[in-house]
Protein backbone atom coordinates (compact mmCIF):
# COMPACT_ATOMS: atom_id res chain seq x y z
CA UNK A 1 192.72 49.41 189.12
CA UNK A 2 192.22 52.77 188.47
CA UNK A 3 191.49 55.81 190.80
CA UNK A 4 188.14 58.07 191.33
CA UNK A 5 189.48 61.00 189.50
CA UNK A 6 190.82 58.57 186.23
CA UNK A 7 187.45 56.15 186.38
CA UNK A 8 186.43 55.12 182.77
CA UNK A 9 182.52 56.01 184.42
CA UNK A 10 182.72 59.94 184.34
CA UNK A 11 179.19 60.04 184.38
CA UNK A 12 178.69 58.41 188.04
CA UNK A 13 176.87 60.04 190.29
CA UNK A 14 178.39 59.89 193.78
CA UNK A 15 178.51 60.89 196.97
CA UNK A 16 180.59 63.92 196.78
CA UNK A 17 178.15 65.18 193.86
CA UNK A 18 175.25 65.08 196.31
CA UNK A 19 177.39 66.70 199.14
CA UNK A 20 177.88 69.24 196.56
CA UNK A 21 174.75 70.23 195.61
CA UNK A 22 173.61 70.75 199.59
CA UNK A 23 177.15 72.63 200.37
CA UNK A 24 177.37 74.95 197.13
CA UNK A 25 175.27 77.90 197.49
CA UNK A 26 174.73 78.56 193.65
CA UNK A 27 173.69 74.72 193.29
CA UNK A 28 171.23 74.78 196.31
CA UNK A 29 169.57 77.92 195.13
CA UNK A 30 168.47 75.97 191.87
CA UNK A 31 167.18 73.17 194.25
CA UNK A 32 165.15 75.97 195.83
CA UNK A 33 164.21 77.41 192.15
CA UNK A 34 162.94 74.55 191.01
CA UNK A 35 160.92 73.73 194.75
CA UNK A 36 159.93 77.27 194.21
CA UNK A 37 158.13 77.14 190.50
CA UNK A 38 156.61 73.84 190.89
CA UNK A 39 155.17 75.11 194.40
CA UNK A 40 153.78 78.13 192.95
CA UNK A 41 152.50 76.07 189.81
CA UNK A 42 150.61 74.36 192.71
CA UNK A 43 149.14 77.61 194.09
CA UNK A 44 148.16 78.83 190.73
CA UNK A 45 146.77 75.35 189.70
CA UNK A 46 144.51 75.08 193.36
CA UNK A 47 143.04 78.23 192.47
CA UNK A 48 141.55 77.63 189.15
CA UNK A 49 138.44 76.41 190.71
CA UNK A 50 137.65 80.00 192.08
CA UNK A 51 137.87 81.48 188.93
CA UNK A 52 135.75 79.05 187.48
CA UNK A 53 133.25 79.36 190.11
CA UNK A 54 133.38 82.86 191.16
CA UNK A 55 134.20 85.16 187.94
CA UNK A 56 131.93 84.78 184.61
CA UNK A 57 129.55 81.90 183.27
CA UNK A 58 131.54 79.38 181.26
CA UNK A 59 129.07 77.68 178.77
CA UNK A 60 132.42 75.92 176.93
CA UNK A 61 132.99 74.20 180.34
CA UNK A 62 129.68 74.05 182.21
CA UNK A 63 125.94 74.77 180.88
CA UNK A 64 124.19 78.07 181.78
CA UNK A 65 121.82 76.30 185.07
CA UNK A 66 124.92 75.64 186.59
CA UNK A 67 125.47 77.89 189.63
CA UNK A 68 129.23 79.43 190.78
CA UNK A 69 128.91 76.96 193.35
CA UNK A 70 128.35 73.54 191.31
CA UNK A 71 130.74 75.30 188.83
CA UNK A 72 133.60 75.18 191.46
CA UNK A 73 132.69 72.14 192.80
CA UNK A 74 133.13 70.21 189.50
CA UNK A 75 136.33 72.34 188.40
CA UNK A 76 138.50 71.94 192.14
CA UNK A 77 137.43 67.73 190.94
CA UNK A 78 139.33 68.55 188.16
CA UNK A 79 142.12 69.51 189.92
CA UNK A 80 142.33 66.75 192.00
CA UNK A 81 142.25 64.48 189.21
CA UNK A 82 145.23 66.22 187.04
CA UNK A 83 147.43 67.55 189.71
CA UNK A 84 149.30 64.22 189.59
CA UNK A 85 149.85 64.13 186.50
CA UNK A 86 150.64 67.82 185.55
CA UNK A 87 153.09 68.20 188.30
CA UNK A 88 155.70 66.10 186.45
CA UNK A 89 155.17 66.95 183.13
CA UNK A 90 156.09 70.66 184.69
CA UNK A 91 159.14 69.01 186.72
CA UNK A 92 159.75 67.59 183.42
CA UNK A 93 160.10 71.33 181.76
CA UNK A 94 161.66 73.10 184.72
CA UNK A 95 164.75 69.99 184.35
CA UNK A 96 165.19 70.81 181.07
CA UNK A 97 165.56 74.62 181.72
CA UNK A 98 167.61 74.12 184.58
CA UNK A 99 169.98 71.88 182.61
CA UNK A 100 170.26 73.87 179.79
CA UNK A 101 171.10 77.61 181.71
CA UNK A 102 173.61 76.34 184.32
CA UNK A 103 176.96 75.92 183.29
CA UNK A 104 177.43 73.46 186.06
CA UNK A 105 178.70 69.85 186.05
CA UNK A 106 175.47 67.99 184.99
CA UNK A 107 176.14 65.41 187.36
CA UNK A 108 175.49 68.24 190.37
CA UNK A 109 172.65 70.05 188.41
CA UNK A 110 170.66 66.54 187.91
CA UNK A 111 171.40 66.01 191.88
CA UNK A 112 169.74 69.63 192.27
CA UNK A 113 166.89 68.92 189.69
CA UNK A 114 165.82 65.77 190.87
CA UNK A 115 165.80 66.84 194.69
CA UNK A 116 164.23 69.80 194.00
CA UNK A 117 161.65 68.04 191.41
CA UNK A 118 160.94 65.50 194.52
CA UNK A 119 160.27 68.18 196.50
CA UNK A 120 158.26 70.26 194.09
CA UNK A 121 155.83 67.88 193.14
CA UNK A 122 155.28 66.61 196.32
CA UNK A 123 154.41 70.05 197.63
CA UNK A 124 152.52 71.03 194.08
CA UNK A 125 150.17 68.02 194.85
CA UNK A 126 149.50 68.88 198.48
CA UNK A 127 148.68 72.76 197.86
CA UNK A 128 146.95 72.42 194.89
CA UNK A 129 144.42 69.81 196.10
CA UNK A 130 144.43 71.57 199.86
CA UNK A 131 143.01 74.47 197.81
CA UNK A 132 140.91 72.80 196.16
CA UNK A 133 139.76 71.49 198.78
CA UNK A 134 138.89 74.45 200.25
CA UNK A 135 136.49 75.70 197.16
CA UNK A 136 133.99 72.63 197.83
CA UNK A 137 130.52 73.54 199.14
CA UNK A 138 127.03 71.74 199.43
CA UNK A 139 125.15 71.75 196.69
CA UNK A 140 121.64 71.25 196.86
CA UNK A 141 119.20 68.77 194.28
CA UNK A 142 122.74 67.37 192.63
CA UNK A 143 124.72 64.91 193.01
CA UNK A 144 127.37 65.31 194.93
CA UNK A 145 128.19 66.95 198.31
CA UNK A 146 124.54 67.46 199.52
CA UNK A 147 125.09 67.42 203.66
CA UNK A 148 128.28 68.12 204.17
CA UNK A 149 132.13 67.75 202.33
CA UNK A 150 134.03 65.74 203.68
CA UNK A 151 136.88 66.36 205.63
CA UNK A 152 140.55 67.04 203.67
CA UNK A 153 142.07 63.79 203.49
CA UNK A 154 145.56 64.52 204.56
CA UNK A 155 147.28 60.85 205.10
CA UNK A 156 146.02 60.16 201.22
CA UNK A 157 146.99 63.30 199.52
CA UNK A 158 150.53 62.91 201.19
CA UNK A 159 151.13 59.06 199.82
CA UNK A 160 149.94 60.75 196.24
CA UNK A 161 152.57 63.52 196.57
CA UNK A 162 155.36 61.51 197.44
CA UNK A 163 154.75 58.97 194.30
CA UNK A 164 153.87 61.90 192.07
CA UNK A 165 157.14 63.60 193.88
CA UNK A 166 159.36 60.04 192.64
CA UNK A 167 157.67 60.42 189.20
CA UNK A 168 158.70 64.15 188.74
CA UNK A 169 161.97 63.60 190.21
CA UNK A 170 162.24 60.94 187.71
CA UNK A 171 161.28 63.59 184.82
CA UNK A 172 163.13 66.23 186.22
CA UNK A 173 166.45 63.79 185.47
CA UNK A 174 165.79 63.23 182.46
CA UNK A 175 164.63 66.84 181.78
CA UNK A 176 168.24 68.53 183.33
CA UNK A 177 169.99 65.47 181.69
CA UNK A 178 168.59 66.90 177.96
CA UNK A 179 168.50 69.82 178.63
CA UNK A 180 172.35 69.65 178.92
CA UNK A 181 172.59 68.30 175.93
CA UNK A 182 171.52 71.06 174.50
CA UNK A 183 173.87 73.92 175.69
């Protein structure tokens, strides 16, 4: 039999490279950076709808009748629609950054990448659609919200984030796991 430290399976994952990423202040920080970007990714992504709706008249999106209203209405759908599936293509891009700047093991920078990828897309989806949420308004003579929106659907959007959050985490493995490759 041979010992931990002479195991043919170098690349093994364990216990003490997960303890290691929530001890080691330099490996926690990139779990924070990569929480961080997708977060803010989420913020930025929410708040398309109120340029849409607010700033300009956008015939390549929307015809001219349209008002800012409508305008925001159908752009914040959009958002709700993509935001599961942009937040781990970015988890995706942030892995492969993160594993191709750190000069850590890559065993402890996939442990950050993924937790922090988890994490990130979990909150990107929640923020993102919360302020989207936020841009709907009644509309009048349209289909769509006529009375009154209804209310922000908090139980749903949270079951979306956490299987968009396994998804990115996912990505983000496979992201820091090339991007190591390629320092």
């Amino acid at each position: 039999m041979s010992t931990p430290e002479n195991s043919p399976y170098d690349d093994v994952v364990t216990l003490r490279d997960i303890a290691a990423v929530f001890t080691g202040e330099g490996l926690l920080r990139q779990l924070a950076v990569v929480a961080g970007l997708l977060t803010v990714g989420g913020v930025v992504f929410g708040l398309v709808p109120v340029l849409y709706g607010e700033f300009g008249n956008h015939l390549f999106l929307y015809p001219s009748e349209f008002g800012p209203q409508l305008r925001q209405n159908l752009t914040a759908l959009i958002v709700f629609n993509y935001a599961p599936y942009l937040a781990p293509a970015l988890a995706c891009v942030v892995g492969v950054a993160l594993g191709a700047r750190t000069a850590a093991n890559h065993r402890t920078v996939a442990v950050s990448a993924v937790t922090g990828a988890f994490v990130g897309c979990l909150l990107f989806v929640l923020v993102s659609s919360a302020l989207a949420h936020s841009q709907f308004g009644i509309v009048e003579n349209f289909i769509g919200f006529r009375d009154e929106v209804p209310p922000y659907n908090t139980a749903s959007h949270l079951v979306n984030g956490l299987l968009t959050g396994i998804v990115g985490a996912v990505s983000a493995l496979g992201g820091s796991l090339a991007g190591s490759l390629m320092r």
